[in-house]
PDB file of N, CA and C in Angstrom:
ATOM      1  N   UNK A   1      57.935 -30.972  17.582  1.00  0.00           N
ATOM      2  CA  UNK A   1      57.911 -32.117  18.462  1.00  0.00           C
ATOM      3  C   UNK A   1      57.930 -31.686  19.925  1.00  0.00           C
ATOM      4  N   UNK A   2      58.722 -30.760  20.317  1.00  0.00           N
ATOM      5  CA  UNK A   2      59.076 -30.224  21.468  1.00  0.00           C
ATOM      6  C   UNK A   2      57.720 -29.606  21.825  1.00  0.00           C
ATOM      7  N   UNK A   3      57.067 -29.329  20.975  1.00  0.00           N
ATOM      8  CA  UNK A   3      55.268 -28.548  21.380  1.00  0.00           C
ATOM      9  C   UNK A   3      54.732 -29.290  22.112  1.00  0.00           C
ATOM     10  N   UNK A   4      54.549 -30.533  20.953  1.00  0.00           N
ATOM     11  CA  UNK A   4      53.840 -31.639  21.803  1.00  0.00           C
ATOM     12  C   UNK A   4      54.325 -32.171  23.330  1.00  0.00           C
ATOM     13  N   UNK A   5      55.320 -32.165  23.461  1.00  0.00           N
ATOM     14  CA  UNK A   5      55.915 -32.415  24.564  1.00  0.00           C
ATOM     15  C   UNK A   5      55.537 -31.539  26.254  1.00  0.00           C
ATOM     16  N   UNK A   6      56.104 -30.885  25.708  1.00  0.00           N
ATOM     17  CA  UNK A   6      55.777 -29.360  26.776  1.00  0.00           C
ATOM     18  C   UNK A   6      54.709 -28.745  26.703  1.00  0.00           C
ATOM     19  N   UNK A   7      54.101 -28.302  25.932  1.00  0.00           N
ATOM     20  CA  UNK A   7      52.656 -27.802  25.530  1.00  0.00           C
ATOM     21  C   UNK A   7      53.114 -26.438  24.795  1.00  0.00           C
ATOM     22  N   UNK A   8      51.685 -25.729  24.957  1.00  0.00           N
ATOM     23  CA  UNK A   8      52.396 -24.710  24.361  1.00  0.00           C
ATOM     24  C   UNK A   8      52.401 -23.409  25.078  1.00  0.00           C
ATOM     25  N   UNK A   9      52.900 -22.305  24.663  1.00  0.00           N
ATOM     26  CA  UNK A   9      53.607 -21.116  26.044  1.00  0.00           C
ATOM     27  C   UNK A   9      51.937 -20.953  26.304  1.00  0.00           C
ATOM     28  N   UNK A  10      51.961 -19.982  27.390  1.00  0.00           N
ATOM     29  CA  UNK A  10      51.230 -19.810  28.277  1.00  0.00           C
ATOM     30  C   UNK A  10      50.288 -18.187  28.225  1.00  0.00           C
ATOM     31  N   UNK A  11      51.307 -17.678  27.147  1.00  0.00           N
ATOM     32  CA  UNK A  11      51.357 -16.317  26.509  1.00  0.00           C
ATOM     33  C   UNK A  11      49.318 -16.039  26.457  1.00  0.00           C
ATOM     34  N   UNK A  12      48.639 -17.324  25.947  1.00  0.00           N
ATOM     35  CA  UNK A  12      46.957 -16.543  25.625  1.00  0.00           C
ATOM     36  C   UNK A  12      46.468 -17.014  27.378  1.00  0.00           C
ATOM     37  N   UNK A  13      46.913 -17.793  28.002  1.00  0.00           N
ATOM     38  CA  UNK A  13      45.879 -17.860  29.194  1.00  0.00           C
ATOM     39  C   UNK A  13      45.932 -16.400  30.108  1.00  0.00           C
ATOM     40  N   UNK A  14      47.225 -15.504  30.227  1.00  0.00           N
ATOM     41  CA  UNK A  14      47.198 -14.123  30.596  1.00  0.00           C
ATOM     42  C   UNK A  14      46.325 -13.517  30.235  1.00  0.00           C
ATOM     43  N   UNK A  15      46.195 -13.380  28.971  1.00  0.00           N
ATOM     44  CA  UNK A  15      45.408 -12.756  28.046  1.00  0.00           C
ATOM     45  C   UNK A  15      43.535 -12.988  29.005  1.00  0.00           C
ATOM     46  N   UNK A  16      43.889 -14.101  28.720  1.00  0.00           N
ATOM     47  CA  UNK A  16      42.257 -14.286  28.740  1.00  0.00           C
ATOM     48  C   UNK A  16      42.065 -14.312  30.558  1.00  0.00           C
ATOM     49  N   UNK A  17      43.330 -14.279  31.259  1.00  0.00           N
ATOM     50  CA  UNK A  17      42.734 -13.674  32.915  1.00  0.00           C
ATOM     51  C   UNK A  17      42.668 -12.355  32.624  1.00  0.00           C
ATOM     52  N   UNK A  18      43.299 -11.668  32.278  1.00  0.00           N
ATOM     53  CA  UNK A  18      43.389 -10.368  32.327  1.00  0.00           C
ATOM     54  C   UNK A  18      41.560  -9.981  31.911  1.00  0.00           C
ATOM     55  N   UNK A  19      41.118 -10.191  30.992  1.00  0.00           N
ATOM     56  CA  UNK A  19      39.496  -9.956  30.312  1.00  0.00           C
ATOM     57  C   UNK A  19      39.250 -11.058  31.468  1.00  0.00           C
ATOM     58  N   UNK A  20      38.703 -11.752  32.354  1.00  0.00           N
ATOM     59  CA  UNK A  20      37.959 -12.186  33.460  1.00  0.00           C
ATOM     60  C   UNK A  20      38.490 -11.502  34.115  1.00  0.00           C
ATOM     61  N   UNK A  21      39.150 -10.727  34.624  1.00  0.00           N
ATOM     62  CA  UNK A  21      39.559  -9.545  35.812  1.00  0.00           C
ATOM     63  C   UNK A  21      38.996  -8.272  35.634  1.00  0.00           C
ATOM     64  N   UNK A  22      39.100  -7.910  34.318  1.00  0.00           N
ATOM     65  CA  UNK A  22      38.239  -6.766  33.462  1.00  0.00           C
ATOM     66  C   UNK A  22      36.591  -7.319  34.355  1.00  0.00           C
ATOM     67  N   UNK A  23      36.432  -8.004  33.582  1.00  0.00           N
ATOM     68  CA  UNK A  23      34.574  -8.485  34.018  1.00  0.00           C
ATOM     69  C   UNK A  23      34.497  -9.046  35.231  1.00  0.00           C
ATOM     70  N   UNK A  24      35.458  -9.227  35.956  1.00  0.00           N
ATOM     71  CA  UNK A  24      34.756  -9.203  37.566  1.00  0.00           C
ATOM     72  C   UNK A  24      35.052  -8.136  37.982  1.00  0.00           C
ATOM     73  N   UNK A  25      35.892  -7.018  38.004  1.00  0.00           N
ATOM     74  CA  UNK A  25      35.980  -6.014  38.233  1.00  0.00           C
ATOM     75  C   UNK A  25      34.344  -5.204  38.391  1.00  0.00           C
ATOM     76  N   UNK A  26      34.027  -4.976  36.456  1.00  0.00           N
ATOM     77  CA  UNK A  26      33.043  -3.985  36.210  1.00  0.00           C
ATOM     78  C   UNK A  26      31.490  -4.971  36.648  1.00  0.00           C
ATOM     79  N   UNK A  27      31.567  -6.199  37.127  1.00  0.00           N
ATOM     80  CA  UNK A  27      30.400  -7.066  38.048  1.00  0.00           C
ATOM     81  C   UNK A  27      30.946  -6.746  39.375  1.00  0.00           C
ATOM     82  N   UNK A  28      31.437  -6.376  39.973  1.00  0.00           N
ATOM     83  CA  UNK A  28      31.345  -5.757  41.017  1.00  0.00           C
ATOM     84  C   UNK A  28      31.005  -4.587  41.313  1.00  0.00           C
ATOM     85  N   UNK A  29      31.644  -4.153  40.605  1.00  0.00           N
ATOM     86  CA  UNK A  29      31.147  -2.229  40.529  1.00  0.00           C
ATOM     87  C   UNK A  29      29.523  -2.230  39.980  1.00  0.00           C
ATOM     88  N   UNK A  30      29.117  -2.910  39.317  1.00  0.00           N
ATOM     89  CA  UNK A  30      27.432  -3.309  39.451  1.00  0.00           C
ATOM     90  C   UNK A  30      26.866  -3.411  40.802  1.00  0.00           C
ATOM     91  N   UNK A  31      27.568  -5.017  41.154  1.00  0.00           N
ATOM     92  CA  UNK A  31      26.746  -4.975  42.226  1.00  0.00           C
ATOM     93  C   UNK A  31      27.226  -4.244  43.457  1.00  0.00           C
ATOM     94  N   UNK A  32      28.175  -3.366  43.489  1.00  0.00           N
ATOM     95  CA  UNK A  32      28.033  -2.723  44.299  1.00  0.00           C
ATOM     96  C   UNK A  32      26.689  -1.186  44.179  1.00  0.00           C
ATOM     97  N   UNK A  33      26.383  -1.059  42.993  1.00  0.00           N
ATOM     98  CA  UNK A  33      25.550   0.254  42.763  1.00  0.00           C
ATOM     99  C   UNK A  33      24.398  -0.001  42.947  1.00  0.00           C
ATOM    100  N   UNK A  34      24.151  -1.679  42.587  1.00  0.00           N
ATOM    101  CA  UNK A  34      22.968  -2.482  43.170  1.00  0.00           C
ATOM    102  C   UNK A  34      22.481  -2.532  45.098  1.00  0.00           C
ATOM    103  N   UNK A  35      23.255  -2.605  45.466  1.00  0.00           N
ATOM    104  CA  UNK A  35      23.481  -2.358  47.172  1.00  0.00           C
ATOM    105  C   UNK A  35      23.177  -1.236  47.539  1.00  0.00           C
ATOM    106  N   UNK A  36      24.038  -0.302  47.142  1.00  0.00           N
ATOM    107  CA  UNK A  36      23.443   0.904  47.461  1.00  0.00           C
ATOM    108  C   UNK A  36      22.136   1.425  47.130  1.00  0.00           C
ATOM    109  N   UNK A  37      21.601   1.087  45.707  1.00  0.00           N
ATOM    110  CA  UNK A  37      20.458   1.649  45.897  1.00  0.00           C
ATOM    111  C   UNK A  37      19.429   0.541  46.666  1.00  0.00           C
ATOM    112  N   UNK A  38      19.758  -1.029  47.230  1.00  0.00           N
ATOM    113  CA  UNK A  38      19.020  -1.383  47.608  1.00  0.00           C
ATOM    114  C   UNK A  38      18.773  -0.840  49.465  1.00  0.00           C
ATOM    115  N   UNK A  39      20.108  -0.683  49.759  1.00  0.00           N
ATOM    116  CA  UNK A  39      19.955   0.143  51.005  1.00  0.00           C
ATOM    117  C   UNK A  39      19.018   0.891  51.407  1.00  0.00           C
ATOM    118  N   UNK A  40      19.585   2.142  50.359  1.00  0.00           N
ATOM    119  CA  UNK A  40      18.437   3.391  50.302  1.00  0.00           C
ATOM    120  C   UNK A  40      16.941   2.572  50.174  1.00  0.00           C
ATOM    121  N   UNK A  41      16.977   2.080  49.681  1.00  0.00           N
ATOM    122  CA  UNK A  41      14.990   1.697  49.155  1.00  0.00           C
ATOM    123  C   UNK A  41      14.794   1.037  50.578  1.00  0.00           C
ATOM    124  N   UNK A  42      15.563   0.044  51.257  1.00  0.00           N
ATOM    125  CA  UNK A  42      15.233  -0.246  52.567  1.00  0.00           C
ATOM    126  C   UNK A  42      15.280   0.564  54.168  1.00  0.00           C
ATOM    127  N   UNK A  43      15.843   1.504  53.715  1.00  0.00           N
ATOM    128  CA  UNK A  43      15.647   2.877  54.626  1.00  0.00           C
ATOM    129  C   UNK A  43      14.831   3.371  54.566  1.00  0.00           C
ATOM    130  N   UNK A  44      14.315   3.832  53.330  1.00  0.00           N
ATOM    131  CA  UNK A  44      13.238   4.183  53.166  1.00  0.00           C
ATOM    132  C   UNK A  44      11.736   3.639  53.409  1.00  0.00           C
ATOM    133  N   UNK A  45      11.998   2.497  53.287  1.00  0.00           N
ATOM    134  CA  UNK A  45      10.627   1.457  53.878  1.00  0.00           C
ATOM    135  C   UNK A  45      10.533   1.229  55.467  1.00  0.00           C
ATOM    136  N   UNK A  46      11.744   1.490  55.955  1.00  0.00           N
ATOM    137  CA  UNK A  46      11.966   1.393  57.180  1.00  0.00           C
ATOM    138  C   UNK A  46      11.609   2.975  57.946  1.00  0.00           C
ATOM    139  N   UNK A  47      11.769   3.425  57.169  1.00  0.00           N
ATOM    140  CA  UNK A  47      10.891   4.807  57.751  1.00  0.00           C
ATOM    141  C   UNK A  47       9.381   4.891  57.739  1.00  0.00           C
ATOM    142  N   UNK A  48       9.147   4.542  56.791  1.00  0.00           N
ATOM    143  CA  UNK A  48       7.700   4.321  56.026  1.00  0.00           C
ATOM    144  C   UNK A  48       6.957   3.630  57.384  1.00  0.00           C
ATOM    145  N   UNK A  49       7.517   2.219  57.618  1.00  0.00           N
ATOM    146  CA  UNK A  49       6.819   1.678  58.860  1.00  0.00           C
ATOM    147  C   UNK A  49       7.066   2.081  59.743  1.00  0.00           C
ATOM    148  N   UNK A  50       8.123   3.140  60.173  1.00  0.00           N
ATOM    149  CA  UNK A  50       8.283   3.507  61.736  1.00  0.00           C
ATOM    150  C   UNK A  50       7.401   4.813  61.812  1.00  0.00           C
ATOM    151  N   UNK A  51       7.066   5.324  60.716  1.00  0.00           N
ATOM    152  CA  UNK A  51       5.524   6.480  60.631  1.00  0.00           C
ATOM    153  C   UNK A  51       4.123   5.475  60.832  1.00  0.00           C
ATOM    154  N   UNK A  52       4.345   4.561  60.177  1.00  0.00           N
ATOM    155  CA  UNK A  52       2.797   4.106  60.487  1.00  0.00           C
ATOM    156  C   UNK A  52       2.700   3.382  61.577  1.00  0.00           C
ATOM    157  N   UNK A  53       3.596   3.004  62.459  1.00  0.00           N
ATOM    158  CA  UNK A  53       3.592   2.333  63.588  1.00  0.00           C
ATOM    159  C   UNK A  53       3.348   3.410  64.785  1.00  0.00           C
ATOM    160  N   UNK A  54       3.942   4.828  64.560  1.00  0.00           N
ATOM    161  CA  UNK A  54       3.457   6.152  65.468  1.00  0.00           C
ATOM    162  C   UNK A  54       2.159   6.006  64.644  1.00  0.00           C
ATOM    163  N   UNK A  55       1.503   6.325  64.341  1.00  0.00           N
ATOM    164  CA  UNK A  55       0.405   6.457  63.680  1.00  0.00           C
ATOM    165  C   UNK A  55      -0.620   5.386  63.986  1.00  0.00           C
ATOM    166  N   UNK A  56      -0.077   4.375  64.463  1.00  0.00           N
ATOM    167  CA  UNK A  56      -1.089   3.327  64.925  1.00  0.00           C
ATOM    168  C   UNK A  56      -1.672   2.554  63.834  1.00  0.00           C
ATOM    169  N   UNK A  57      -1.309   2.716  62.554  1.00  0.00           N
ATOM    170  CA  UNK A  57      -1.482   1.774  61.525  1.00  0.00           C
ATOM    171  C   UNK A  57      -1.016   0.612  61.093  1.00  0.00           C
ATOM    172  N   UNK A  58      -1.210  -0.170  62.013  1.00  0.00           N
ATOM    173  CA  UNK A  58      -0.484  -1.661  61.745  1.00  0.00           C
ATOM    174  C   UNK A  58      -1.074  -2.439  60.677  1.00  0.00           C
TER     175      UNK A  58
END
């Protein structure tokens, strides 16, 4: 009776932050590896046009 009343303990919602902390954790650490290599690829393009712009290839 007292269940119904109060509800019940709280003991599985830990549980189940703890695994959404897990997976935003290892989605971050994604998109952070995502960034970096998007950096690099935009450095690299950014070089790319600052050669063809000496170069007179617009």
């Amino acid at each position: 009776m007292f269940n119904r009343l109060f509800g019940k303990p709280k003991e599985q919602a830990n549980a189940g932050a703890l695994a959404t902390l897990d997976k935003l954790n290892e989605t971050l650490d994604m998109l952070e590896k995502k960034e970096k290599v998007l950096e690099k690829k935009a450095g690299a393009e950014l070089e790319r046009a600052k050669e063809f712009s000496k170069a007179k290839n617009k």
